[in-house]
Protein backbone atom coordinates (compact mmCIF):
# COMPACT_ATOMS: atom_id res chain seq x y z
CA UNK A 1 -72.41 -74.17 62.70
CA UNK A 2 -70.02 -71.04 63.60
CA UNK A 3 -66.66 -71.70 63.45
CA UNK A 4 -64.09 -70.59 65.86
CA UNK A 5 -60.24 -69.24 65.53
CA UNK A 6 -57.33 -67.11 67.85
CA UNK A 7 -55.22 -64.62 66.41
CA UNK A 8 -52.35 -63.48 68.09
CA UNK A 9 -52.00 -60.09 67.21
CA UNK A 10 -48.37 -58.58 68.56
CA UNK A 11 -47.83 -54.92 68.08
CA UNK A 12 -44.73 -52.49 69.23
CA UNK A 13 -47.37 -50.79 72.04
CA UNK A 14 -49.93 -53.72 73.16
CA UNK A 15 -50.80 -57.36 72.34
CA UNK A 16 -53.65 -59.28 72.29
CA UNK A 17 -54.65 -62.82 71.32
CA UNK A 18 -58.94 -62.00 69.64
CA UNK A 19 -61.40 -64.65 69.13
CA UNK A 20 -63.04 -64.91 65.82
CA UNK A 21 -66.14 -66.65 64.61
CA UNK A 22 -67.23 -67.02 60.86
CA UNK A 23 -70.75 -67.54 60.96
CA UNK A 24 -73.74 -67.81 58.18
CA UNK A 25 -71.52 -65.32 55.78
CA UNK A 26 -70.37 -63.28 58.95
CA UNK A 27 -67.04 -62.32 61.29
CA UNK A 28 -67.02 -61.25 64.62
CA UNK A 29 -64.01 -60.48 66.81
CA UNK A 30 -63.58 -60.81 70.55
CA UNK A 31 -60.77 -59.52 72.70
CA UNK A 32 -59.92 -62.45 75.26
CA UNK A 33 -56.57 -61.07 76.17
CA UNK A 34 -54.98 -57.63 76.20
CA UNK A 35 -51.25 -57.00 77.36
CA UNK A 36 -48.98 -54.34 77.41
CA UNK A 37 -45.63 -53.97 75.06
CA UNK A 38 -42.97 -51.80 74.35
CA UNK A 39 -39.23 -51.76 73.85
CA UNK A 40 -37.32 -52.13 77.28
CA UNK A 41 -34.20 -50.25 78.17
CA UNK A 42 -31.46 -51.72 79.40
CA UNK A 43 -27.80 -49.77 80.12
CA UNK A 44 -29.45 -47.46 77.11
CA UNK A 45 -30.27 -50.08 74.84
CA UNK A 46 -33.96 -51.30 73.53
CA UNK A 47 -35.44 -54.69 73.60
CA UNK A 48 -38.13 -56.30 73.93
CA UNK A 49 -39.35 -58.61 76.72
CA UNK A 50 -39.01 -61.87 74.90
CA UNK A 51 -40.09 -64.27 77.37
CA UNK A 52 -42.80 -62.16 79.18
CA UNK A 53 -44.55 -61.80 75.38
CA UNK A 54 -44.70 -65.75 75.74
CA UNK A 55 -46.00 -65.54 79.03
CA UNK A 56 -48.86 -63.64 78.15
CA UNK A 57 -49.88 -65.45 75.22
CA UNK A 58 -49.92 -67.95 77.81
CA UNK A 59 -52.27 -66.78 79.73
CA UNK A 60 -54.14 -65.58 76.89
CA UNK A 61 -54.78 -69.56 75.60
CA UNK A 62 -55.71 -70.29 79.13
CA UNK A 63 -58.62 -67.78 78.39
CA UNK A 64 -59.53 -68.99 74.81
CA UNK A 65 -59.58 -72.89 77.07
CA UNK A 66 -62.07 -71.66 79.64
CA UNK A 67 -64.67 -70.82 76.64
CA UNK A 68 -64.56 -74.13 75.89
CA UNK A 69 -65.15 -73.85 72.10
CA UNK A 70 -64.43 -76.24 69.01
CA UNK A 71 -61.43 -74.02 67.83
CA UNK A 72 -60.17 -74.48 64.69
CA UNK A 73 -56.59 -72.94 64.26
CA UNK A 74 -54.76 -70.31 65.52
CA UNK A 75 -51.81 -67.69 64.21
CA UNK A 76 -49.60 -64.96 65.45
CA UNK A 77 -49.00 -62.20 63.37
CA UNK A 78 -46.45 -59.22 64.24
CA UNK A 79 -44.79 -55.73 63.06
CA UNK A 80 -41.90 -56.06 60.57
CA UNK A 81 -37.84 -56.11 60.77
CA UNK A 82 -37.11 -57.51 64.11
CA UNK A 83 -36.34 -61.01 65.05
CA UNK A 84 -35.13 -63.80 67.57
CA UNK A 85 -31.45 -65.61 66.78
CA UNK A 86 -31.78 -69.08 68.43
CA UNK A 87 -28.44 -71.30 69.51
CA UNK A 88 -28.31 -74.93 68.74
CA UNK A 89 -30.62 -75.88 71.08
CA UNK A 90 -33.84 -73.93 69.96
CA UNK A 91 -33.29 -71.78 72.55
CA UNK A 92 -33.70 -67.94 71.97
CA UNK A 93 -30.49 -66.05 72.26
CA UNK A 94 -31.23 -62.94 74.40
CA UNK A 95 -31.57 -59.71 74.36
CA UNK A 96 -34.32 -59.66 71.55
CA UNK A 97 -33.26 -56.22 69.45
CA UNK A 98 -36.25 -53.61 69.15
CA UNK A 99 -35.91 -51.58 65.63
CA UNK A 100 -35.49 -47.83 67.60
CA UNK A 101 -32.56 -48.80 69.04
CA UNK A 102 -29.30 -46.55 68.29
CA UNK A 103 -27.17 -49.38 66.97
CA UNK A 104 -28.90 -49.22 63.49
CA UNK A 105 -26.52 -46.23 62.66
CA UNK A 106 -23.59 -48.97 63.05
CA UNK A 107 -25.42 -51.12 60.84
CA UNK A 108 -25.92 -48.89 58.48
CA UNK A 109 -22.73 -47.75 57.75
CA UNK A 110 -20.86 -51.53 57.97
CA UNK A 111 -23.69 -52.65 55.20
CA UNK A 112 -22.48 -49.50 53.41
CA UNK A 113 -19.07 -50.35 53.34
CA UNK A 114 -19.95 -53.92 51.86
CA UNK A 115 -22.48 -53.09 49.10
CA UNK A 116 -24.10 -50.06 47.45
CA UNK A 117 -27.54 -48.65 48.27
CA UNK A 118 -28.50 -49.12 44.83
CA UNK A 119 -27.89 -52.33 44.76
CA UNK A 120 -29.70 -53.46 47.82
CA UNK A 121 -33.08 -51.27 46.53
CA UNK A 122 -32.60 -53.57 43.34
CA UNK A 123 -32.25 -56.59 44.89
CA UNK A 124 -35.24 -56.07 47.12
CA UNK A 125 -37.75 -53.20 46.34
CA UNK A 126 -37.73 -51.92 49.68
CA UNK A 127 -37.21 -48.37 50.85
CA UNK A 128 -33.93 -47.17 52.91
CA UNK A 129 -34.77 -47.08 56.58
CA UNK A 130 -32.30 -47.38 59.28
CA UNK A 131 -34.34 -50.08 61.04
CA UNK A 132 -34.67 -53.03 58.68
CA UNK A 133 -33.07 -56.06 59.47
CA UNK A 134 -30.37 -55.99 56.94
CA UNK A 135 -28.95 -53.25 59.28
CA UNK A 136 -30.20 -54.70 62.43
CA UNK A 137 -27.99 -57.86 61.18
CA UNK A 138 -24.71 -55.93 60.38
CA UNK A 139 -24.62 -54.22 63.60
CA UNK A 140 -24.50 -57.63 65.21
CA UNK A 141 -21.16 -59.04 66.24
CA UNK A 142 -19.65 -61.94 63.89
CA UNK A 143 -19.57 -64.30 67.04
CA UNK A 144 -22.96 -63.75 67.89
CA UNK A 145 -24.00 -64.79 64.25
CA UNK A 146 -21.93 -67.65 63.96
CA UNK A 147 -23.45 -68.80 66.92
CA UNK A 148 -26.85 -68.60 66.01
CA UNK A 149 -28.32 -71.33 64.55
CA UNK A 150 -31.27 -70.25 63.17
CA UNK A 151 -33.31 -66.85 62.68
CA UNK A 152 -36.87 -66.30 62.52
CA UNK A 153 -39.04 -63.00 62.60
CA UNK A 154 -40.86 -61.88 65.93
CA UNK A 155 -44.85 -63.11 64.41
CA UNK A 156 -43.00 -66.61 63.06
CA UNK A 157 -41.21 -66.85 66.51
CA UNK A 158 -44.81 -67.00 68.16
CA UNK A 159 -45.74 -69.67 65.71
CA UNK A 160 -42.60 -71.53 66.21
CA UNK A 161 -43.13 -71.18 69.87
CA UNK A 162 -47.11 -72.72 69.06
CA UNK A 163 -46.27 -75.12 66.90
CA UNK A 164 -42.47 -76.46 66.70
CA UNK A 165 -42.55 -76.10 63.15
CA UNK A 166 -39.97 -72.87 61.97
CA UNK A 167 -40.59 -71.35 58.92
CA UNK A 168 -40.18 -67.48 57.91
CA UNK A 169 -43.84 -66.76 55.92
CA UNK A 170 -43.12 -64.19 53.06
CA UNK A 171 -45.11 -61.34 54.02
CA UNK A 172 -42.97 -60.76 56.83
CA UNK A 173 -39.82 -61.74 55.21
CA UNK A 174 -39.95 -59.22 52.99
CA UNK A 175 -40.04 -56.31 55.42
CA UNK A 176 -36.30 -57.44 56.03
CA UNK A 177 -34.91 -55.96 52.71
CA UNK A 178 -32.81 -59.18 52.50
CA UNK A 179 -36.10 -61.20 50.44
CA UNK A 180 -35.99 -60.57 46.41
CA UNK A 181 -39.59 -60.48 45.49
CA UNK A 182 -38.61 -60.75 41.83
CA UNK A 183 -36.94 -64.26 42.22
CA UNK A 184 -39.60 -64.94 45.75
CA UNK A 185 -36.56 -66.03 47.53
CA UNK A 186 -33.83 -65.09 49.88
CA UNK A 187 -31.42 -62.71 47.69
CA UNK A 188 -28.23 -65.04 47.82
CA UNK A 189 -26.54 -61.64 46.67
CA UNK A 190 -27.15 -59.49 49.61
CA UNK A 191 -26.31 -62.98 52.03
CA UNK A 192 -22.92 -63.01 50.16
CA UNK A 193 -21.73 -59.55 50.41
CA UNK A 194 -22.77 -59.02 54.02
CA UNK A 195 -21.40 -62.96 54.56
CA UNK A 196 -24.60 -63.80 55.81
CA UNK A 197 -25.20 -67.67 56.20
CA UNK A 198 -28.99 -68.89 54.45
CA UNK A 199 -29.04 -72.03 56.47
CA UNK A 200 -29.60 -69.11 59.52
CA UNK A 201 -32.56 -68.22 57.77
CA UNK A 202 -35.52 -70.39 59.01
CA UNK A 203 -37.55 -71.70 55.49
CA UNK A 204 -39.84 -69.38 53.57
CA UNK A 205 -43.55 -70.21 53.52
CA UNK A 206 -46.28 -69.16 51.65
CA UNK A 207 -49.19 -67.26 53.23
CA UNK A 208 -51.82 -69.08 54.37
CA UNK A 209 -49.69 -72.75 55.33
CA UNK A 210 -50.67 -75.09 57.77
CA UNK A 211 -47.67 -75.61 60.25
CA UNK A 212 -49.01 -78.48 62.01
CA UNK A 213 -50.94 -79.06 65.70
CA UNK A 214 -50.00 -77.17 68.97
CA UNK A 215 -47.36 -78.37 70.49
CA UNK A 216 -48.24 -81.18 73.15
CA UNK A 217 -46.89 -79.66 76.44
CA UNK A 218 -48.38 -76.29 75.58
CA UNK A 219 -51.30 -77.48 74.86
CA UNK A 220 -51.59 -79.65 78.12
CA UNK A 221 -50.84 -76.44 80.03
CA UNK A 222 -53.11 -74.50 78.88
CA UNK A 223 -55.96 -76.33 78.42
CA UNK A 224 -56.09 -76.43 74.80
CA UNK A 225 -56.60 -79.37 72.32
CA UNK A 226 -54.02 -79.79 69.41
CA UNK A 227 -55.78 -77.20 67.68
CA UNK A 228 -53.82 -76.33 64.19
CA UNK A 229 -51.30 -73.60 64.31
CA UNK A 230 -50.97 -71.44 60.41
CA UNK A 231 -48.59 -68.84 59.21
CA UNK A 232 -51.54 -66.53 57.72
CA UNK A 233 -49.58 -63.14 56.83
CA UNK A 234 -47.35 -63.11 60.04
CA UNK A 235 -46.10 -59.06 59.29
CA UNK A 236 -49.50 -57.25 60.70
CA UNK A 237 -49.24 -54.53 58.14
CA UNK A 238 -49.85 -58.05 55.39
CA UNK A 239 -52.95 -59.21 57.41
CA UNK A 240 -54.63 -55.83 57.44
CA UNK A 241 -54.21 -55.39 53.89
CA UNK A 242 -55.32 -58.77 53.14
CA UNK A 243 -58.89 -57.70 55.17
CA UNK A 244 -59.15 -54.06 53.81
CA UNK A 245 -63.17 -54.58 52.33
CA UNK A 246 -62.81 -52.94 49.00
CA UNK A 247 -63.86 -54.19 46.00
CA UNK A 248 -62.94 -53.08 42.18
CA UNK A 249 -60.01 -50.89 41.19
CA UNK A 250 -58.61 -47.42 41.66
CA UNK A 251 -58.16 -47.66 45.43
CA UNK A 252 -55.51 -47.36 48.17
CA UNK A 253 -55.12 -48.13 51.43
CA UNK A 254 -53.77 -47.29 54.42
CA UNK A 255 -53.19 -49.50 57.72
CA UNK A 256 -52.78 -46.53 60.24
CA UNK A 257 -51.64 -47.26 63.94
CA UNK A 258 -48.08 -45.91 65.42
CA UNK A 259 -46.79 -46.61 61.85
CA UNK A 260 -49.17 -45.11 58.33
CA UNK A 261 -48.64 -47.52 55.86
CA UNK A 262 -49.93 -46.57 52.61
CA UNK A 263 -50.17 -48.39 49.43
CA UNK A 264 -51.67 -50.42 46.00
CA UNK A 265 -51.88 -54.15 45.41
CA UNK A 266 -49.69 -55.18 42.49
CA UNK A 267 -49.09 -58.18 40.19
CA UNK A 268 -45.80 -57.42 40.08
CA UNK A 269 -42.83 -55.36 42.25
CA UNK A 270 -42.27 -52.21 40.99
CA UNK A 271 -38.35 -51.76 41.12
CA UNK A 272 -36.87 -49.39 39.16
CA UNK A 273 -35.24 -45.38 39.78
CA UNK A 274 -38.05 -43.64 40.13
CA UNK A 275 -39.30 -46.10 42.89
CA UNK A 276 -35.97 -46.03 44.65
CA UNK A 277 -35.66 -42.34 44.76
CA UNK A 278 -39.60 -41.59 45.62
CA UNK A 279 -38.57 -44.41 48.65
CA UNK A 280 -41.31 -46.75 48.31
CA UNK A 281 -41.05 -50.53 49.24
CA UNK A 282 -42.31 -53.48 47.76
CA UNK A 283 -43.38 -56.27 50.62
CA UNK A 284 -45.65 -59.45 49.38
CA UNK A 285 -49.10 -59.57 50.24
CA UNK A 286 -51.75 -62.50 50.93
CA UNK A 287 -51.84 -64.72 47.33
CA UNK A 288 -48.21 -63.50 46.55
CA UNK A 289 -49.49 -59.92 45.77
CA UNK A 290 -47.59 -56.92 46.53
CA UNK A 291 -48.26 -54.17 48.76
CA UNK A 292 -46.52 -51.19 46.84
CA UNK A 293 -46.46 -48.97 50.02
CA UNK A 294 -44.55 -45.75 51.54
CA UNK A 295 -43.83 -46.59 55.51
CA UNK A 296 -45.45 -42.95 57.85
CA UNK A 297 -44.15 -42.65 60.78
CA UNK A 298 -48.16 -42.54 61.62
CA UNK A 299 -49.57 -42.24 65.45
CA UNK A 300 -46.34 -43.16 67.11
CA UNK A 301 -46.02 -39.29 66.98
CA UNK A 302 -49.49 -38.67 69.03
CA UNK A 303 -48.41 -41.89 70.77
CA UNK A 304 -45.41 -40.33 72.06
CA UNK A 305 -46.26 -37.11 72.50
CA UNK A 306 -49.40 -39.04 75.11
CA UNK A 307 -46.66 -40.71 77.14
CA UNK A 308 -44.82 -37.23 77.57
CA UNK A 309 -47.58 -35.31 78.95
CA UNK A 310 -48.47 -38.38 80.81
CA UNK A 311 -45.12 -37.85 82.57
CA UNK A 312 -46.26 -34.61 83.33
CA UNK A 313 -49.58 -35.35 85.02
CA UNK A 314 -51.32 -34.39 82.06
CA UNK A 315 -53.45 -37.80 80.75
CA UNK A 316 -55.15 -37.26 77.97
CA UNK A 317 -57.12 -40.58 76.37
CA UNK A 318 -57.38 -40.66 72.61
CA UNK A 319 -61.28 -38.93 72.71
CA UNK A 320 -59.65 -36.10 74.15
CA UNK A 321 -57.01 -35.96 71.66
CA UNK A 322 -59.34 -36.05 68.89
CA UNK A 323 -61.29 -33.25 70.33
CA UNK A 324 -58.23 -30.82 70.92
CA UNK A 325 -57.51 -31.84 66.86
CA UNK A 326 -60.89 -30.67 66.04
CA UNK A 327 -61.16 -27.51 68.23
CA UNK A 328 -57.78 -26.08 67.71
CA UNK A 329 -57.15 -23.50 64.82
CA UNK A 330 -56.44 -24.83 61.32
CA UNK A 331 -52.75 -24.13 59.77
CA UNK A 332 -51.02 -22.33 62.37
CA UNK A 333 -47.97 -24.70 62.65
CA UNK A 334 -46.72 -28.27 60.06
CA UNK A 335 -44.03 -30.71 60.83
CA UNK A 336 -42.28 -33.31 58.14
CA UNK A 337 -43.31 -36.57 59.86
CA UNK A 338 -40.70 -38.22 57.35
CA UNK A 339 -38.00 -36.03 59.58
CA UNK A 340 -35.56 -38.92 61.68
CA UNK A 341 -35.78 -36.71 64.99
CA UNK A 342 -39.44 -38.52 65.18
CA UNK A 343 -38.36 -41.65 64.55
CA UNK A 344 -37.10 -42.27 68.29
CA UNK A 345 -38.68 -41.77 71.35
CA UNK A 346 -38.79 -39.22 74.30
CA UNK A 347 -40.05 -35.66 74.72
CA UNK A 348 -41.76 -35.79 71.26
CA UNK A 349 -42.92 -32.31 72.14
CA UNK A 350 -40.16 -30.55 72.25
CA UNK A 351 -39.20 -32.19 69.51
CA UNK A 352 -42.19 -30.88 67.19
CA UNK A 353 -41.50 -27.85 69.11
CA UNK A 354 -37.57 -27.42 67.60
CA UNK A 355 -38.83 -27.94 64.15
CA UNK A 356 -41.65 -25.53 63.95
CA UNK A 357 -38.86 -22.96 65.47
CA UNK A 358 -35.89 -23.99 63.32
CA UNK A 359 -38.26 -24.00 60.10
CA UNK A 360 -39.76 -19.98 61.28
CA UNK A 361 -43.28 -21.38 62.74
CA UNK A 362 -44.61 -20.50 65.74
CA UNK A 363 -43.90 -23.18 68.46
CA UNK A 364 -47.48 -25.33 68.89
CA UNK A 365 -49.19 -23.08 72.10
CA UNK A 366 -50.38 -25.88 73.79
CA UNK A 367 -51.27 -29.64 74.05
CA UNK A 368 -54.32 -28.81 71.44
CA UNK A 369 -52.42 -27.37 69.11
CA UNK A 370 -49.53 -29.72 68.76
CA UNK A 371 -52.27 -32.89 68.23
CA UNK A 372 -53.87 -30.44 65.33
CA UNK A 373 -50.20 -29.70 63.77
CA UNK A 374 -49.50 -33.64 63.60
CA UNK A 375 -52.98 -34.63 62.43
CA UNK A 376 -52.79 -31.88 59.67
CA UNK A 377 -49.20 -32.80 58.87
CA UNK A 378 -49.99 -36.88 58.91
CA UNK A 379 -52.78 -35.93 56.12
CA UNK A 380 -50.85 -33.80 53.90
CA UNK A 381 -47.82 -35.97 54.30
CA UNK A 382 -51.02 -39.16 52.64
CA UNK A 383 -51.66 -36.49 49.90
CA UNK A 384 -48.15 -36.30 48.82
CA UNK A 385 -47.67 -39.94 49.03
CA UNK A 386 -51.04 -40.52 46.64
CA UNK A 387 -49.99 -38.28 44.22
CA UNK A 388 -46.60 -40.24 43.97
CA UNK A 389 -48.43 -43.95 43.93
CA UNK A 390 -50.40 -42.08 41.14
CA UNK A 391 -47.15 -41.38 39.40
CA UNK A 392 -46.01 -44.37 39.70
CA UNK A 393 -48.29 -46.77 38.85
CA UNK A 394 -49.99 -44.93 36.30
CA UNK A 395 -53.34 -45.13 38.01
CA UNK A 396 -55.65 -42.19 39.24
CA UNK A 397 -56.80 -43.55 42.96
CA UNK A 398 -60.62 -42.99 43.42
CA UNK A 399 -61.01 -43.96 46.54
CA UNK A 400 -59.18 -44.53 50.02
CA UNK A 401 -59.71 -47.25 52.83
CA UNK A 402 -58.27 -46.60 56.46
CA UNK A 403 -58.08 -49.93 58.57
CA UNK A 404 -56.45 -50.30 61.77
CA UNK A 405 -56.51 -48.62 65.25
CA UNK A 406 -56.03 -45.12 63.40
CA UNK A 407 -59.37 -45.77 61.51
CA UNK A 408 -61.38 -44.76 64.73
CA UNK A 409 -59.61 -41.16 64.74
CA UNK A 410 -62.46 -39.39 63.38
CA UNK A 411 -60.98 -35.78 63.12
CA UNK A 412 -57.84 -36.92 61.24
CA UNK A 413 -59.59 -39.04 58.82
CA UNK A 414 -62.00 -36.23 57.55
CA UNK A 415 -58.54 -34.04 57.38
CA UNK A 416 -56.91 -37.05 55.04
CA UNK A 417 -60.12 -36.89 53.19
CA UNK A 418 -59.95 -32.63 52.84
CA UNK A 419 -55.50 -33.27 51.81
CA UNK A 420 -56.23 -35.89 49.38
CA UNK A 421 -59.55 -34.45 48.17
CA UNK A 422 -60.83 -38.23 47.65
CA UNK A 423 -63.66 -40.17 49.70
CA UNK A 424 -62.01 -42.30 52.88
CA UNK A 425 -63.58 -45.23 54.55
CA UNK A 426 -62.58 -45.76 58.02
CA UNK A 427 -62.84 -49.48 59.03
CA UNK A 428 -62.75 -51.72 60.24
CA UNK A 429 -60.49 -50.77 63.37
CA UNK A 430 -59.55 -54.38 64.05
CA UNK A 431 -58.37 -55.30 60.61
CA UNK A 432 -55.14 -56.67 61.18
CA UNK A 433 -56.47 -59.63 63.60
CA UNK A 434 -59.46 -59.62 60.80
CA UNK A 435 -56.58 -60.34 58.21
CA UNK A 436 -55.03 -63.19 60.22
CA UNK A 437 -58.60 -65.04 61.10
CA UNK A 438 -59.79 -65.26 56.87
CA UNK A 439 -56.62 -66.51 55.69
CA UNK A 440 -57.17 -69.00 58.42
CA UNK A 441 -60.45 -69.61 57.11
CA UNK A 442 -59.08 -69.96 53.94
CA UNK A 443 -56.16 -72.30 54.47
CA UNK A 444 -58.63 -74.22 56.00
CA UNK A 445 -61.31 -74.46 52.72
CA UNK A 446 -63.95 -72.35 55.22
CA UNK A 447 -63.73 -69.37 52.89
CA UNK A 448 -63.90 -70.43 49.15
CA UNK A 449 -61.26 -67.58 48.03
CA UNK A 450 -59.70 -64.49 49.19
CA UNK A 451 -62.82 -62.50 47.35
CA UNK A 452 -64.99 -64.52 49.48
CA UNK A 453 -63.08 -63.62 52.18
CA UNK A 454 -63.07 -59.46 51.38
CA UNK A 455 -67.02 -59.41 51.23
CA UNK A 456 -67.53 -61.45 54.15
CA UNK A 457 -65.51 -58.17 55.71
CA UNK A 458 -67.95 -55.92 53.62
CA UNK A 459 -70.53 -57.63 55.11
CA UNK A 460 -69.65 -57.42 58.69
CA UNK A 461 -68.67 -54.27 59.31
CA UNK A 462 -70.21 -50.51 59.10
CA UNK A 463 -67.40 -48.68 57.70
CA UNK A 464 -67.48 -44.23 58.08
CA UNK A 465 -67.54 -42.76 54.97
CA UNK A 466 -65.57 -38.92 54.99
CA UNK A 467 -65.76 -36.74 52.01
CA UNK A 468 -63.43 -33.81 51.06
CA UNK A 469 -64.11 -30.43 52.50
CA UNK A 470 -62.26 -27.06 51.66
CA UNK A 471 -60.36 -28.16 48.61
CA UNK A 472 -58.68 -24.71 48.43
CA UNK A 473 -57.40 -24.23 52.05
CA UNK A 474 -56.01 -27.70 51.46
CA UNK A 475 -53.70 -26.75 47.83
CA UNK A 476 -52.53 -23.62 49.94
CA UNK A 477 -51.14 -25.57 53.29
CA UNK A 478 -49.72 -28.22 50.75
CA UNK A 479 -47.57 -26.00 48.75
CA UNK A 480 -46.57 -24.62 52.34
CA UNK A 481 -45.89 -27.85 53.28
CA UNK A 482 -44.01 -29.50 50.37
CA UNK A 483 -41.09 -26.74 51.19
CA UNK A 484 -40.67 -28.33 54.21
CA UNK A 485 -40.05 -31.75 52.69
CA UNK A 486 -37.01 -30.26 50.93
């Protein structure tokens, strides 16, 4: 008999909630609900629509009802960093921050003031970026937080919201640079220099834990029974990795969609100088694994660039994209994607534009030539990162797997294959929601182990293999790209 689960998979430019089935050694994936998301701004400031996310999960379970299947369990997953404060009540205490907001800068420099960079990259393993929510927190005001009576991340928000039940899982939790991965526990350090109350921080759970049933009154009004609501790997970049279908050693992923995150699986954190300065992050994976990863700024870049010639009554879909990638010229013009002007949105174009001129490149010539300069820069940007996973874990990587929406863009996966000069398997495009459905499975004894799990994947899917091409035009654009790293 197949067996049946929803995975609400949130991301910072769409949701959906996907049906899966496991059936005779199989997974399938069906989209029953597809809505729109993005930061909103308000008097200049970014946040997202709280409520109306609800709403159309909503709506979504009133879809998953009218299929009128024995459903097993369902679980949200989400990106990293942000999160909802909640008052006394249980009530959510809007606005709901998004990451790209400005304030960050604030937040950065009050955390500064209260305890050293050095020290925080000890305590946690994770790279410096503006956004995380140790910033996010100490650009808050102190009445705001002494208000709040409890804090939980946007994917265990959803399950709270599902289930009642508030816990903070640990994949996501660590994406907040505030979780010690050594000691798998908040870091009562970093809480006591940035006066931080724990008792704001909902529980930690362990991937894969069963919450408890869907709440009554949601379930009444949508339709649903009491199915069972689990905290799989609630950050989305944690469920894709737990999915990826690879088998043996010497490989690396990377979950590419608006952000590239590329990485090992660990034992153990790796926390030490040469981690810190190379700015790679150590965030728990499925089985209390860690994901030794460098955040990409990734597609957000194409993403945004999209929306700006959209604005301009040019609108391209992503085939089109990919073919101005393939069909422009090779080389003429490379951007450092690691650069904070693409970090935040609007007119991404010009903005690729100013750094080709300020760094003595000619300016992209048109729509098909920008796409090729951030495709070719996205891949080169992956071969510098591999080498520096090489370095330091001490392992040669054989072998790379793309998953995610990025693993469908055919031209720049054979140009990450010709950068890194090692095969790449694209697929499978939904692994994220993939991730979230087997540790379901899992926590529910329908998958035997998380091996099980990975060939069940393997067995599922048809995954594109790309092989390297022009190994020497490759060594020439990276030294001429490395210079612009400096």
């Amino acid at each position: 008999m197949p067996t049946y689960y929803l995975a609400c998979d949130l991301g910072a430019d769409s949701g959906r909630l996907m049906l899966g089935t496991l059936d005779n050694g199989k997974i399938s994936l069906e989209e029953l609900h597809r809505f729109p998301n993005g930061p909103v701004k308000t008097s200049g400031a970014l946040h997202w629509n709280l409520d109306g996310l609800f709403n159309e999960l909503k709506n979504g379970l009133k879809k998953a009802a009218a299929k009128q299947l024995p459903l097993a369990s369902i679980s949200s997953d989400s990106w990293g960093v942000d999160y909802v404060l909640y008052d006394e009540r249980g009530l959510p205490i809007l606005p709901v921050w998004c990451y790209r907001d400005s304030r960050t800068a604030c937040g950065v420099e009050n955390a500064k003031a209260k305890v050293e960079w050095p020290v925080i990259y000890a305590e946690t393993g994770i790279q410096f970026m503006a956004l995380n929510t140790i910033y996010q927190l100490a650009a808050e005001s102190p009445e705001l937080l002494a208000r709040a009576k409890q804090l939980l991340l946007i994917g265990d928000a959803f399950n709270y919201y599902c289930s009642g039940v508030a816990r903070n899982e640990v994949s996501l939790a660590s994406t907040t640079q505030l979780y010690n991965p050594q000691t798998r526990t908040w870091s009562k350090k970093l809480f006591a220099a940035l006066k931080l109350r724990e008792e704001m921080f909902a529980p930690l759970c362990a991937s894969g834990t069963r919450l408890g049933p869907l709440k009554k009154n949601l379930a009444t009004e949508t339709g649903l029974p009491q199915i069972e609501v689990i905290a799989t790997c609630s950050h989305d970049t944690g469920a894709a990795v737990a999915a990826v279908p690879a088998s043996g050693e010497n490989w690396a992923y990377l979950s590419s969609g608006t952000w590239s995150l590329m990485g090992v699986e660990t034992s153990d954190p790796v926390i030490n100088e040469q981690s810190r300065t190379l700015g790679f992050t150590n965030e728990i994976g499925y089985g209390n694994s860690v994901r030794l990863l460098k955040n990409i700024v990734g597609l957000w870049i194409i993403q945004e660039c999209r929306r700006q010639w959209a604005k301009e009554n040019k609108k391209y879909d992503y085939a089109t994209l990919e073919k101005f990638a393939a069909d422009a010229p090779a080389f003429v013009s490379l951007i450092n994607p690691d650069d904070s002007r693409f970090l935040s949105p609007d007119n991404m174009p010009k903005k690729i534009a100013e750094f080709c001129a300020e760094t003595g490149q000619p300016v992209p010539a048109n729509h098909a030539a920008c796409v090729r300069c951030v495709y070719e820069s996205l891949a080169l940007f992956y071969r510098v990162t591999l080498r520096k996973l090489e370095r330091l874990t001490g392992r040669k990587i054989e072998k790379l797997h793309i998953v995610g929406g990025g693993s469908q863009a055919t031209t720049l996966n054979q140009l990450a294959a010709n950068a890194m000069k090692i095969p790449v398997y694209a697929g499978p495009t939904e692994c994220t929601a993939l991730g979230n459905i087997i540790v379901q499975a899992i926590a529910l004894g329908h998958l035997e182990s998380h091996e099980a799990a990975r060939e069940v994947v393997r067995n599922s899917f048809e995954l594109k293999t790309f092989t390297p091409q022009n190994p020497a035009d490759w060594d020439a654009a990276a030294i001429r790209f490395e210079k612009l790293l400096a």
